[in-house]
Protein backbone atom coordinates (compact mmCIF):
# COMPACT_ATOMS: atom_id res chain seq x y z
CA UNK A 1 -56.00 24.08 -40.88
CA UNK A 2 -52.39 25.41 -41.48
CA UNK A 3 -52.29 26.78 -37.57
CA UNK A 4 -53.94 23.17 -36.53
CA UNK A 5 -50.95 21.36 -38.10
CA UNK A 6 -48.46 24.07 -36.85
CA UNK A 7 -49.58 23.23 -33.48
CA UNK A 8 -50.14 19.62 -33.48
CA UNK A 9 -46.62 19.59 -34.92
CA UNK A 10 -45.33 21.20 -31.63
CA UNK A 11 -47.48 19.01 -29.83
CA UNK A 12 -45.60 15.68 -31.10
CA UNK A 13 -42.38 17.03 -31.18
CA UNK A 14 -42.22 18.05 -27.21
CA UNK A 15 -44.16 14.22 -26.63
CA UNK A 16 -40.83 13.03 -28.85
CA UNK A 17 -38.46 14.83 -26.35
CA UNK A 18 -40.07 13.28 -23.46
CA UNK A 19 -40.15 10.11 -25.12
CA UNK A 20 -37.06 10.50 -24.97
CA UNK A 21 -36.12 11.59 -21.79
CA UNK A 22 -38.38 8.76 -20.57
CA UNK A 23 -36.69 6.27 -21.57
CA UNK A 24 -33.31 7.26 -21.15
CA UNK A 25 -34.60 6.68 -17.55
CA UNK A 26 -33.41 3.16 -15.83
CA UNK A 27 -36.59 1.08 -15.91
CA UNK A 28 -36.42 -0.16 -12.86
CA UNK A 29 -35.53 3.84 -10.95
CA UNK A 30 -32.31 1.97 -9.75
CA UNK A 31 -30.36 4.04 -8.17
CA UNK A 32 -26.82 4.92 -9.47
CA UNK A 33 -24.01 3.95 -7.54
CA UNK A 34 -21.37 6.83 -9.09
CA UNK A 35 -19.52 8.22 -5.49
CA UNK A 36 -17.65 6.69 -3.16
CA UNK A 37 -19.69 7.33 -0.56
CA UNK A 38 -22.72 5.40 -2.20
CA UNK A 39 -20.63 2.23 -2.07
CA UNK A 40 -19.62 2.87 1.09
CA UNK A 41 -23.66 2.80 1.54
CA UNK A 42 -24.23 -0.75 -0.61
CA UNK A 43 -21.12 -2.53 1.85
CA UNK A 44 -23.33 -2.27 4.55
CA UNK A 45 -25.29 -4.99 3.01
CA UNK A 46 -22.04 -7.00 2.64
CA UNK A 47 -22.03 -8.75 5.75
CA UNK A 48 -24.50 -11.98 6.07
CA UNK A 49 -27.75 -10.51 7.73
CA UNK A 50 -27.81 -14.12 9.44
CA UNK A 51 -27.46 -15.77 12.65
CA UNK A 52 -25.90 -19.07 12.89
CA UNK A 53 -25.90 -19.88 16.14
CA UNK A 54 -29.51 -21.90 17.12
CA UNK A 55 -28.21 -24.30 14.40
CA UNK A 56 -24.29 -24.70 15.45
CA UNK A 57 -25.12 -24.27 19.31
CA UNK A 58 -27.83 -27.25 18.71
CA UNK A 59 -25.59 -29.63 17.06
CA UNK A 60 -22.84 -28.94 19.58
CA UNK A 61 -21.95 -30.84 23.24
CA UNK A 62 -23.04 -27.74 24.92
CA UNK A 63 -26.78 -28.65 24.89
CA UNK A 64 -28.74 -31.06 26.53
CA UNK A 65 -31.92 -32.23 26.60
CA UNK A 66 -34.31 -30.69 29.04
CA UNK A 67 -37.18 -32.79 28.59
CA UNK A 68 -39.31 -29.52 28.17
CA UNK A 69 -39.21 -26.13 26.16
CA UNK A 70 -39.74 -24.30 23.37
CA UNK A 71 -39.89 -26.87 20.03
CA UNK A 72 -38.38 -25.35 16.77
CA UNK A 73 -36.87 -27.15 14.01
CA UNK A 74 -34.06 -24.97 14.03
CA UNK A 75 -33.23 -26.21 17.79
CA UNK A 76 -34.63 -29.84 17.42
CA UNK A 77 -32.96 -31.15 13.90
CA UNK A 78 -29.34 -30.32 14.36
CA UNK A 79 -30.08 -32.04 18.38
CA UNK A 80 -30.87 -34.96 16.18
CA UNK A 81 -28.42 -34.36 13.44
CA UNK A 82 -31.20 -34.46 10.90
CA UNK A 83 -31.32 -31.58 8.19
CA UNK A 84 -32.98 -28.41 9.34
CA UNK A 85 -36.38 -28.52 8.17
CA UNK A 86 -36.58 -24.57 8.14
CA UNK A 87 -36.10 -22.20 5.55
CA UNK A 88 -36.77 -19.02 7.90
CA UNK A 89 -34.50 -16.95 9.77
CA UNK A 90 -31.90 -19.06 11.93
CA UNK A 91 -31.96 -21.85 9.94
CA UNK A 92 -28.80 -23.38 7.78
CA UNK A 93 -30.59 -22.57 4.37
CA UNK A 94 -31.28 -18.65 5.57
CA UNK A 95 -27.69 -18.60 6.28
CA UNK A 96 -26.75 -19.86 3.06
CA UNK A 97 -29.09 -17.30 1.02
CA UNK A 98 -28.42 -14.28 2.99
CA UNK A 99 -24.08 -15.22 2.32
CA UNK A 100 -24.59 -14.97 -1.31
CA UNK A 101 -26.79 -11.92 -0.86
CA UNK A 102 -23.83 -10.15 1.28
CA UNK A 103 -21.37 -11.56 -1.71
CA UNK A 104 -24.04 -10.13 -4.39
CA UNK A 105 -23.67 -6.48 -2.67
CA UNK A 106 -19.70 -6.76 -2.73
CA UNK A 107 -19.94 -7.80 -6.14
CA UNK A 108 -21.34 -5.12 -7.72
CA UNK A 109 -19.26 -2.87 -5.47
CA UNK A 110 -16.13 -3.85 -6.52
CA UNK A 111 -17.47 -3.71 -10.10
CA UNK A 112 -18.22 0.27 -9.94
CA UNK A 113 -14.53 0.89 -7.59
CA UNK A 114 -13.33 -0.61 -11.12
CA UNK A 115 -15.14 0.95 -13.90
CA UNK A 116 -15.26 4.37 -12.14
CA UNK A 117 -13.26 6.94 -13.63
CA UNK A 118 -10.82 7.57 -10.52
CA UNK A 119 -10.42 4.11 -8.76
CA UNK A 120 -8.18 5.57 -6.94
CA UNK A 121 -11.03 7.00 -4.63
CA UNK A 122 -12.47 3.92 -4.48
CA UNK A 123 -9.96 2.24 -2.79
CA UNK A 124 -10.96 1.70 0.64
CA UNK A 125 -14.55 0.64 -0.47
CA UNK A 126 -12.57 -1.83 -2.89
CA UNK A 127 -10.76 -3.34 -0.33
CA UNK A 128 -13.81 -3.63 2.16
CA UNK A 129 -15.89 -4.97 -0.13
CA UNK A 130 -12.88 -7.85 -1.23
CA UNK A 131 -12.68 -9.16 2.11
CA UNK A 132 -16.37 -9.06 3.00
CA UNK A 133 -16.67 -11.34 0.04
CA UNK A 134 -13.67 -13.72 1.20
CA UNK A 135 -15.54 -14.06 4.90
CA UNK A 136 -18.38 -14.59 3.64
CA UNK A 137 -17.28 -17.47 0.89
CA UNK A 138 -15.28 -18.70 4.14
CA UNK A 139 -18.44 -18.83 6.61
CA UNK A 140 -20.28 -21.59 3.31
CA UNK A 141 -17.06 -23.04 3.03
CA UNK A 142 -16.75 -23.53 6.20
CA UNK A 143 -20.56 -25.04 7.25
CA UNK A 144 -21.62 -26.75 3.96
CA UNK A 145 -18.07 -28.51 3.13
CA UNK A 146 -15.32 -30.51 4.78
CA UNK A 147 -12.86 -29.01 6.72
CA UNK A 148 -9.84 -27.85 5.28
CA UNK A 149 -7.58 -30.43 5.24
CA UNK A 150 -4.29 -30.42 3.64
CA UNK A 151 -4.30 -33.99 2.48
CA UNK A 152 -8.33 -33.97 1.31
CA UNK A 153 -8.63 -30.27 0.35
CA UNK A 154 -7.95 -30.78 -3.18
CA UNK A 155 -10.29 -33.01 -4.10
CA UNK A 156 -13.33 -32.44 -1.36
CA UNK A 157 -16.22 -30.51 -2.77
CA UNK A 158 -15.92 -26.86 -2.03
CA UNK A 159 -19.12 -24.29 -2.37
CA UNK A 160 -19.41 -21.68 -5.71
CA UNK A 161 -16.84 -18.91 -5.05
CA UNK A 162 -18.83 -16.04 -7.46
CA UNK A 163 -16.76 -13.11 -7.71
CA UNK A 164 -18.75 -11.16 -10.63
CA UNK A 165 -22.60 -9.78 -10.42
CA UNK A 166 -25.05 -12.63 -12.09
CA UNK A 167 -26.86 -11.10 -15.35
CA UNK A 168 -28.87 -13.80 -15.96
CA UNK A 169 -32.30 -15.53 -14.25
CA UNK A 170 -30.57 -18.56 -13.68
CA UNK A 171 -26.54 -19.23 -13.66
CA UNK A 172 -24.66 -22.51 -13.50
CA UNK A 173 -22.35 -22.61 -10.77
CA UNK A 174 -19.72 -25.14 -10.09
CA UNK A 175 -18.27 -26.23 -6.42
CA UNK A 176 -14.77 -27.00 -7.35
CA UNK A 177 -12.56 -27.86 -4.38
CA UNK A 178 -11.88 -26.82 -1.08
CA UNK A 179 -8.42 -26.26 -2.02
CA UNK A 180 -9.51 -23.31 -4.74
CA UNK A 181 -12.08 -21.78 -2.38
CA UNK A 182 -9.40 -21.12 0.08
CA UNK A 183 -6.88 -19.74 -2.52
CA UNK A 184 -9.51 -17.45 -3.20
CA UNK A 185 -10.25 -16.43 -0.45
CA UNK A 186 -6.84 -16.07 0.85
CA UNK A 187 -6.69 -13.60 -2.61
CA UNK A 188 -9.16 -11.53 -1.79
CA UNK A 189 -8.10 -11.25 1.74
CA UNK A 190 -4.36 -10.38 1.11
CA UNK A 191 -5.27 -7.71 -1.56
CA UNK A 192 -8.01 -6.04 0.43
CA UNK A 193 -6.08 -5.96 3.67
CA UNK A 194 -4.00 -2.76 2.84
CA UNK A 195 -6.38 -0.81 0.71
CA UNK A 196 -8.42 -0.46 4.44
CA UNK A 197 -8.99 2.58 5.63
CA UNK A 198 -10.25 3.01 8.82
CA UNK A 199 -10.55 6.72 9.03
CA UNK A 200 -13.75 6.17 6.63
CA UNK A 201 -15.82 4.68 9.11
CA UNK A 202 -18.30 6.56 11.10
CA UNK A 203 -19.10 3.69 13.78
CA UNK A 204 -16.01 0.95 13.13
CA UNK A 205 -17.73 -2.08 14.79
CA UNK A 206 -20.04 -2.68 12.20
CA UNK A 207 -16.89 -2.92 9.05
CA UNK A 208 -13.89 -4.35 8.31
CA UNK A 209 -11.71 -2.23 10.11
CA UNK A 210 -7.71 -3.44 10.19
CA UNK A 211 -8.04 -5.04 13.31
CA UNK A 212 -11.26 -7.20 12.32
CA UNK A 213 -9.10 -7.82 9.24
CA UNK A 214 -6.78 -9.08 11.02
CA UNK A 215 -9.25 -11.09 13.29
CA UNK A 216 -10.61 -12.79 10.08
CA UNK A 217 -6.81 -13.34 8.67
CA UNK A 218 -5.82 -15.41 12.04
CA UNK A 219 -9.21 -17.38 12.03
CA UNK A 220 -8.70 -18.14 8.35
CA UNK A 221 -5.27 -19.53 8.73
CA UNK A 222 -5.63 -21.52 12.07
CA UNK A 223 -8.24 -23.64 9.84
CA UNK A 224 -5.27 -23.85 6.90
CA UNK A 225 -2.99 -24.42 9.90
CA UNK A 226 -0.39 -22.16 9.06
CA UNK A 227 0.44 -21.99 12.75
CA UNK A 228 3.11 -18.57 11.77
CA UNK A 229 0.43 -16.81 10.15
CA UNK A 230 -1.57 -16.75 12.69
CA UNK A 231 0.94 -15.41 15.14
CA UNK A 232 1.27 -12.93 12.75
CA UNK A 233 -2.35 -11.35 11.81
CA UNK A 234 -3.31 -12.18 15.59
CA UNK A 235 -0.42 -9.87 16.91
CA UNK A 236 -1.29 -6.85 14.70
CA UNK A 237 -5.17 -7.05 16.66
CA UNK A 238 -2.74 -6.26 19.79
CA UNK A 239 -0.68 -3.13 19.10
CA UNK A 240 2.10 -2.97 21.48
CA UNK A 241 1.08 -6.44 23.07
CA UNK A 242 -1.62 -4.19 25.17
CA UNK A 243 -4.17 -6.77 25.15
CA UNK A 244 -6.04 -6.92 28.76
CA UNK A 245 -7.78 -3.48 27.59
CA UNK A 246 -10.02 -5.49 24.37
CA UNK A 247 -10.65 -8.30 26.65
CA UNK A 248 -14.37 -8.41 28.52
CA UNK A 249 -13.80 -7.57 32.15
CA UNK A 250 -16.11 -10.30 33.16
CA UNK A 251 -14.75 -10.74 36.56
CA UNK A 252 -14.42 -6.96 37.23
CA UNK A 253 -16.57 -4.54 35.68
CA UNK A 254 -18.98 -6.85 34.60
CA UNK A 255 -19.43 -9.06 37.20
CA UNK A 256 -21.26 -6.46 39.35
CA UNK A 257 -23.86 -5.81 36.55
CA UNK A 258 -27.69 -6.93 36.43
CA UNK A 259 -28.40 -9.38 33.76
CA UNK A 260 -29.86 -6.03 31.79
CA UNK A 261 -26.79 -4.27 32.27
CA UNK A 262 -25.27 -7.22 30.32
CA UNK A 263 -27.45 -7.93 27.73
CA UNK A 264 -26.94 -4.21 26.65
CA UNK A 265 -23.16 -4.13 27.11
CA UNK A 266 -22.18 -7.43 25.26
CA UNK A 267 -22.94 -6.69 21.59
CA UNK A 268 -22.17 -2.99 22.15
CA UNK A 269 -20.53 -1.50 19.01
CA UNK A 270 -18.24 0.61 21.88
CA UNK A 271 -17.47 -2.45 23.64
CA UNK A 272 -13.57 -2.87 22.96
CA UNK A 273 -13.63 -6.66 22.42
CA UNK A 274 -16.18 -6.51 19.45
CA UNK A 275 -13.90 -6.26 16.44
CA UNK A 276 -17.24 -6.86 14.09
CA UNK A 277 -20.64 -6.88 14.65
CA UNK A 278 -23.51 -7.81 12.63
CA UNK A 279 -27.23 -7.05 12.82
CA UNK A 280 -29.32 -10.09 12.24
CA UNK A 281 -32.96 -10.53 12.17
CA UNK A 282 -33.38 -13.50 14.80
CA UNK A 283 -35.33 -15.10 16.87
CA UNK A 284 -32.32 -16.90 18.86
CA UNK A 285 -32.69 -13.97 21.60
CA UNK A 286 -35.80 -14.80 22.58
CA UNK A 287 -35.40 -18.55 22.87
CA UNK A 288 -31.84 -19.82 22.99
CA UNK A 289 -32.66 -20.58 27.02
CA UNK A 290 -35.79 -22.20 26.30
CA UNK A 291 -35.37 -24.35 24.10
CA UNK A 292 -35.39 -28.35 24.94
CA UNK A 293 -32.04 -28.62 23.52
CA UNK A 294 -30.32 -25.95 25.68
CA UNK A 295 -27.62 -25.43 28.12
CA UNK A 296 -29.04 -26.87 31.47
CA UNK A 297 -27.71 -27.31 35.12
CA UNK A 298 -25.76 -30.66 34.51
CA UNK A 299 -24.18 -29.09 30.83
CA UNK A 300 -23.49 -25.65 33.10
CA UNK A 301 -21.50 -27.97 35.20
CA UNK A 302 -19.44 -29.52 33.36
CA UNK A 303 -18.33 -26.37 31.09
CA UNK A 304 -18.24 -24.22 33.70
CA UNK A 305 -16.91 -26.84 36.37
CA UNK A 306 -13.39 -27.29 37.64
CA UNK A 307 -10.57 -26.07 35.35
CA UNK A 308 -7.00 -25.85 35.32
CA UNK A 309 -6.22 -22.60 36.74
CA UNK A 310 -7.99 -24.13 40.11
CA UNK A 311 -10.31 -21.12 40.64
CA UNK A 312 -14.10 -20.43 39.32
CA UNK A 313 -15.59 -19.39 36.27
CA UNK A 314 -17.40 -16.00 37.04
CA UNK A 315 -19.38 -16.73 33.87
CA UNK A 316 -20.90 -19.23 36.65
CA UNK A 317 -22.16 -16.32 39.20
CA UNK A 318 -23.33 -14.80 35.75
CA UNK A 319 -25.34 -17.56 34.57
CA UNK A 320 -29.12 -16.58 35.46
CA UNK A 321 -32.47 -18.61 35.43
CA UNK A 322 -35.94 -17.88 33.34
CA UNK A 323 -38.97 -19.36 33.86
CA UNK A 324 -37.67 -22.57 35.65
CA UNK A 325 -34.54 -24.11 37.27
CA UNK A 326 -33.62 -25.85 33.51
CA UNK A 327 -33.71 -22.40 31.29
CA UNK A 328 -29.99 -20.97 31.99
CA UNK A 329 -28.72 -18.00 30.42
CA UNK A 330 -25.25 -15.99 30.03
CA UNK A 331 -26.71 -12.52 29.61
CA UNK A 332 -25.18 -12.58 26.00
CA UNK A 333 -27.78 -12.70 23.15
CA UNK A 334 -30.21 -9.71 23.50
CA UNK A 335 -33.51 -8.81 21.25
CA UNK A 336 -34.06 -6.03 19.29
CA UNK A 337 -37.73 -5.97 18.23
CA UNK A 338 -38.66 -3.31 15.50
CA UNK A 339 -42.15 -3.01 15.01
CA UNK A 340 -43.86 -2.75 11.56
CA UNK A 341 -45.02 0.79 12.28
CA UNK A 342 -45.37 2.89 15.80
CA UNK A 343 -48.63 1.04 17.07
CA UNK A 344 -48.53 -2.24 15.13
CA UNK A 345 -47.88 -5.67 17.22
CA UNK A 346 -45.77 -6.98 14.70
CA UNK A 347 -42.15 -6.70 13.40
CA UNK A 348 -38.90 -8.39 13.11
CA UNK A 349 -36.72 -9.71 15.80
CA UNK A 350 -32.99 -8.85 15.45
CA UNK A 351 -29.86 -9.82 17.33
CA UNK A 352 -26.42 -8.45 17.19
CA UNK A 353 -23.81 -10.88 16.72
CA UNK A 354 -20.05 -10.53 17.27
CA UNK A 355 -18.31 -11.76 14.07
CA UNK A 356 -14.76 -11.44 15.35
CA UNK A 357 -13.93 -10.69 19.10
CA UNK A 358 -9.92 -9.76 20.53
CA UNK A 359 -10.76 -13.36 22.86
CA UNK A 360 -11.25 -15.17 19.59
CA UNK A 361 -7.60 -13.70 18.46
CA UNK A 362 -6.06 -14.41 21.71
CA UNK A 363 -6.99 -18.21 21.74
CA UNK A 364 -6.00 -18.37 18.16
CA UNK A 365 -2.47 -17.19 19.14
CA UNK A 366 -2.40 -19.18 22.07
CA UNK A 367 -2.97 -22.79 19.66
CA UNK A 368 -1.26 -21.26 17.19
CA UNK A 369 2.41 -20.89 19.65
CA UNK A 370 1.06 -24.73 21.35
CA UNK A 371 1.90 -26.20 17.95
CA UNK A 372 4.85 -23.54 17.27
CA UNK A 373 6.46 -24.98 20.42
CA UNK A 374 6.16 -21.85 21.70
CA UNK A 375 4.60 -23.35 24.69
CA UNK A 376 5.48 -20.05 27.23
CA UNK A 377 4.04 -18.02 24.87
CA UNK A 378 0.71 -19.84 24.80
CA UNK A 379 0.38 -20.40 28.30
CA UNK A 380 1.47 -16.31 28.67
CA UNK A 381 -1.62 -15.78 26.62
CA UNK A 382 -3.76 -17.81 28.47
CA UNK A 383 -2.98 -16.40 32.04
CA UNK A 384 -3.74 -12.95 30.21
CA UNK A 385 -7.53 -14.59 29.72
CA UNK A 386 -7.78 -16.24 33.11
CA UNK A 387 -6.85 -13.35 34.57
CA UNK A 388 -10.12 -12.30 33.17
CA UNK A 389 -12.36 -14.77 33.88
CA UNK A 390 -11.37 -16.48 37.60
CA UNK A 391 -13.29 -14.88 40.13
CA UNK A 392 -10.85 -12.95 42.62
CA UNK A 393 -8.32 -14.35 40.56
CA UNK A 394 -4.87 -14.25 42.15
CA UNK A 395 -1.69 -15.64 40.07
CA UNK A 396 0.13 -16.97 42.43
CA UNK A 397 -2.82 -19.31 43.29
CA UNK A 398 -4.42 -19.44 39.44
CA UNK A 399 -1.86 -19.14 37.32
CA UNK A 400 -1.42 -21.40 34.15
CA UNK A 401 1.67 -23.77 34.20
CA UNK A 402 3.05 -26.64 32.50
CA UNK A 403 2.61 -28.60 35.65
CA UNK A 404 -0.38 -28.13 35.97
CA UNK A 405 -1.88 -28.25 32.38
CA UNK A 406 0.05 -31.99 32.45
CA UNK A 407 -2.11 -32.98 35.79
CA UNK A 408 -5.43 -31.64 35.29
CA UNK A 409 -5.19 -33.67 32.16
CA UNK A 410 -4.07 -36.47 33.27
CA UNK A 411 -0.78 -36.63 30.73
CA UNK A 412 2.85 -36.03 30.05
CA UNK A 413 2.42 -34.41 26.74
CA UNK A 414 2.06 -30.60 26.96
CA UNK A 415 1.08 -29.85 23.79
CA UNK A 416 -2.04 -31.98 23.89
CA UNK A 417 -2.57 -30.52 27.74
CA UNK A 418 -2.54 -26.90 26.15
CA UNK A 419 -4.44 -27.50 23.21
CA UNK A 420 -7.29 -29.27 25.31
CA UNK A 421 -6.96 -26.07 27.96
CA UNK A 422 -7.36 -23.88 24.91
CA UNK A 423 -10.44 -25.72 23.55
CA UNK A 424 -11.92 -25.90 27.05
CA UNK A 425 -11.16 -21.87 27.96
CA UNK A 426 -13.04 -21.36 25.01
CA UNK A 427 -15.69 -23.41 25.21
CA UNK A 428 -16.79 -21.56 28.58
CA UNK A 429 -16.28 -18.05 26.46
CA UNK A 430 -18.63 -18.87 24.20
CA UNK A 431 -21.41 -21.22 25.70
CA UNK A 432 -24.50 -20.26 23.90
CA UNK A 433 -23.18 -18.25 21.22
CA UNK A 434 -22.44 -21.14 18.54
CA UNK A 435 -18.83 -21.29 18.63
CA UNK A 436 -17.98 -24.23 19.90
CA UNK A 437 -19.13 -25.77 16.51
CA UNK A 438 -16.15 -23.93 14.54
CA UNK A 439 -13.58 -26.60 17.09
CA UNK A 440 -15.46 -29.21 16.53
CA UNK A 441 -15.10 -28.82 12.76
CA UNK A 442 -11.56 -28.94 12.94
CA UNK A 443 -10.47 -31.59 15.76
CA UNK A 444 -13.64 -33.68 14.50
CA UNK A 445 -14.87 -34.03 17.82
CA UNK A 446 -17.47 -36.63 18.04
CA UNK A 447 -20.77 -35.47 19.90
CA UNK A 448 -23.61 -37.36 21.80
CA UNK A 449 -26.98 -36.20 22.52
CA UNK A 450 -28.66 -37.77 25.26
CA UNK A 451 -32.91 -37.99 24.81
CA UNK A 452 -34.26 -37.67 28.24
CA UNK A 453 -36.26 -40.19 30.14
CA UNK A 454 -34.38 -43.18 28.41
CA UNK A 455 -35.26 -42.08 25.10
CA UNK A 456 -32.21 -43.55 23.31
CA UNK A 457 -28.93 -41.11 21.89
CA UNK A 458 -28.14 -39.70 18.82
CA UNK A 459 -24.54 -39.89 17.82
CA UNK A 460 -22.14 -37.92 15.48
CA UNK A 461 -18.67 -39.18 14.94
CA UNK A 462 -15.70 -37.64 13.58
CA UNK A 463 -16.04 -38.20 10.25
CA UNK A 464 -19.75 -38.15 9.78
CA UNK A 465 -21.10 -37.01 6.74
CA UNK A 466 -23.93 -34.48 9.30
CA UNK A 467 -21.49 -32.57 10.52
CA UNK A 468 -21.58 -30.62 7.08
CA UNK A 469 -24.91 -28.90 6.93
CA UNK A 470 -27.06 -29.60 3.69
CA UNK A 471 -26.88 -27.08 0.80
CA UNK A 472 -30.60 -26.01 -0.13
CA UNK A 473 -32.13 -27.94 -2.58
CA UNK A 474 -32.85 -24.84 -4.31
CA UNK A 475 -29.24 -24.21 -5.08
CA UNK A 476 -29.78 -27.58 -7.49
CA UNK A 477 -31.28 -25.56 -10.40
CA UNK A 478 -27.91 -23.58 -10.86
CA UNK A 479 -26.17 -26.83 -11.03
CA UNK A 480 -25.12 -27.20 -7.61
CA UNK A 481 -25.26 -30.45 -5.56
CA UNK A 482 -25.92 -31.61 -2.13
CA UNK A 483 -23.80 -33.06 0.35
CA UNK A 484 -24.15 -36.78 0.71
CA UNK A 485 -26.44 -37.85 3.82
């Protein structure tokens, strides 16, 4: 009996010490973000997995109405300015989610860069992580409120700017204003700007390096038209004022490349123009030239059509056919399929998407000079594009002048004449991509969509309350309302 207790005594006292150990364990198996090359790990998640273009690229005047295609609510409610009906990928609402994801992840980074014991060596991840969360505040800012407007800002409903990791199910969140999302995010942006460091990156493209920084910095500040600051952050993308090496050589390198040849090159992470890419699972690679609501021959012409420098769009010879004379593509947006496992048939579709490109920073500069009064400045920027994009181009024959911005326009005021060249240049940059949404945000640019076979128009004016996409209604049990329809 006396060697029975002895031993049951052992017994319970090593099942106490693993007790113990047990439960000193996290109960989920989390894993512990305590080096800076963890976080470095987590940022990658930082960046919205989303793509927004089916939904800005269909509510655009870049699509028309082919009468035939592929039917997808993502494609045929913003063609009829209706709210998406579509919670999947490509849709308004996935956007929205997978934001506050990314701003979740760069939460809880900067969190541990602050409670770790030498913050110091945190720095860089502190300072990625900061402006990940400002772009990503600015991207909802900029789709599910009014455009920053100096006069309105400060009283037009903004989106929840969370800066701290949620610890509860369900949090209240409040929209504020316009006005204090942007001085947020012009906070975060201006303290995580110098604690970069791009040494730390092993492939550049897919982070906030400097330049992308930068990139972000001048995109932010053309929509708070602060016309200087623009010049400013877009001239640091351009070291030395070297800046015909980041742009595409469409009508050079690539205009004697198959339509493969393109697909692969344009979201490549080594391609010089991509300042940031994102991976995004997608379906808009597979369908963004068949959808009804799509560029077609008659849209082609008249964005790729006559323009002021006189010569031809090469993004014209570029523009190919698929499965009938309506279905146009720019060899842009390319599918990545990644199958379940090795023999299964299913998977996820993915699509890289440039975030920031050294185009994006050019035109920027270019609008930002027009209303400087810096007009040689702009138009020096813009003959640096064209020279780019006009087939054979030649600048004694092509070249961008006053004169001729004034008469292809059809007025005496050169400002307006530049800024409508600007808008137009890049407008046939980024056909198909979703871009041309972000200008018609800002110079509230009515659109029209035309139903074929007499089938009546759908219009959006300036200041209709569509052009801001709906928040999810989902977002209403933390307190958060929609936008008015």
């Amino acid at each position: 009996m006396k060697r029975l207790l002895i031993y049951t005594s052992i017994c319970l006292a090593v099942a106490a010490a693993g007790c113990k150990k047990y439960l000193e364990q996290p109960p989920d198996m989390r894993a512990e973000l305590n080096t800076p090359e963890q976080v470095s790990r987590l940022l990658g998640t930082a960046y919205p997995q989303a793509n927004y273009m089916a939904f800005t690229e269909g509510q655009s005047d870049n699509v028309a109405d082919k009468a035939g295609g592929v039917i997808e609510n993502i494609n045929t409610d913003p063609f009829q300015f209706r709210d998406v009906r579509d919670d999947q990928e490509d849709s308004p609402e996935y956007y929205w989610n997978a934001c506050y994801e990314a701003i979740a992840a760069a939460n809880l980074a900067i969190q541990v860069c602050d409670k770790a014991p030498d913050p110091e060596n945190y720095r860089s991840q502190k300072g990625e992580a900061l402006i990940a969360r400002a772009y990503a505040h600015f991207m909802l800012v900029t789709f599910f409120s009014e455009t920053y407007d100096p006069a309105t800002a400060a009283t037009s409903p903004g989106i929840p700017y969370v800066t701290e990791p949620e610890n509860v199910v369900i949090k209240q969140y409040d929209r504020k204003t316009v006005a204090y999302v942007y001085e947020m995010i012009e906070k975060d942006l201006l303290t995580g700007i110098p604690m970069l460091d791009n040494k730390r990156y092993s492939v550049p493209a897919y982070h906030f390096t400097t330049a992308a920084a930068y990139a972000f910095a001048a995109r932010f500040y053309l929509f708070k038209q602060d016309w200087t600051k623009v010049v400013t952050y877009a001239t640091l993308v351009f070291p030395d004022n070297n800046i015909t090496p980041l742009l595409r050589p469409w009508n050079t390198t690539y205009r004697t490349m198959t339509y493969l040849e393109l697909f692969a090159v344009y979201a490549k992470a080594t391609e010089p123009a991509n300042l940031l890419l994102v991976e995004t699972p997608s379906v808009y690679g597979r369908y963004y030239f068949r959808f009804r609501y799509a560029l077609n021959p008659a849209k082609r012409n008249e964005i790729l059509g006559p323009n002021v420098t006189g010569g031809n769009w090469v993004f014209r010879n570029q523009t190919f056919t698929s499965g009938g004379s309506e279905n146009l593509l720019i060899p842009k947006v390319n599918e990545y399929f990644v199958r379940s496992t090795v023999n299964a048939g299913i998977g996820t579709a993915y699509v890289m998407v440039p975030l920031f490109t050294a185009e994006e920073v050019l035109f920027n500069r270019a609008e930002a000079y027009t209303y400087l009064n810096n007009t040689s400045a702009a138009i020096s920027d813009l003959n640096t594009y064209a020279a780019t994009r006009i087939v054979d181009y030649n600048p004694g024959a092509h070249a961008v002048t006053a004169t001729k911005v004034r008469n292809f326009y059809g007025t005496n005021n050169l400002q307006t004449a530049l800024i409508r060249t600007i808008l137009d240049f890049k407008r046939a940059e980024y056909v198909q991509e979703g871009m041309r949404w972000f200008d018609i945000l800002r110079y509230r640019i009515p659109v029209t969509h035309v139903v074929a076979n007499g089938g009546g128009t759908f219009n959006l004016t300036g200041n209709d309350p569509r052009r801001l996409f709906q928040i999810p209604s989902s977002a209403a049990i933390s307190g958060v309302p929609g936008n008015p329809r």
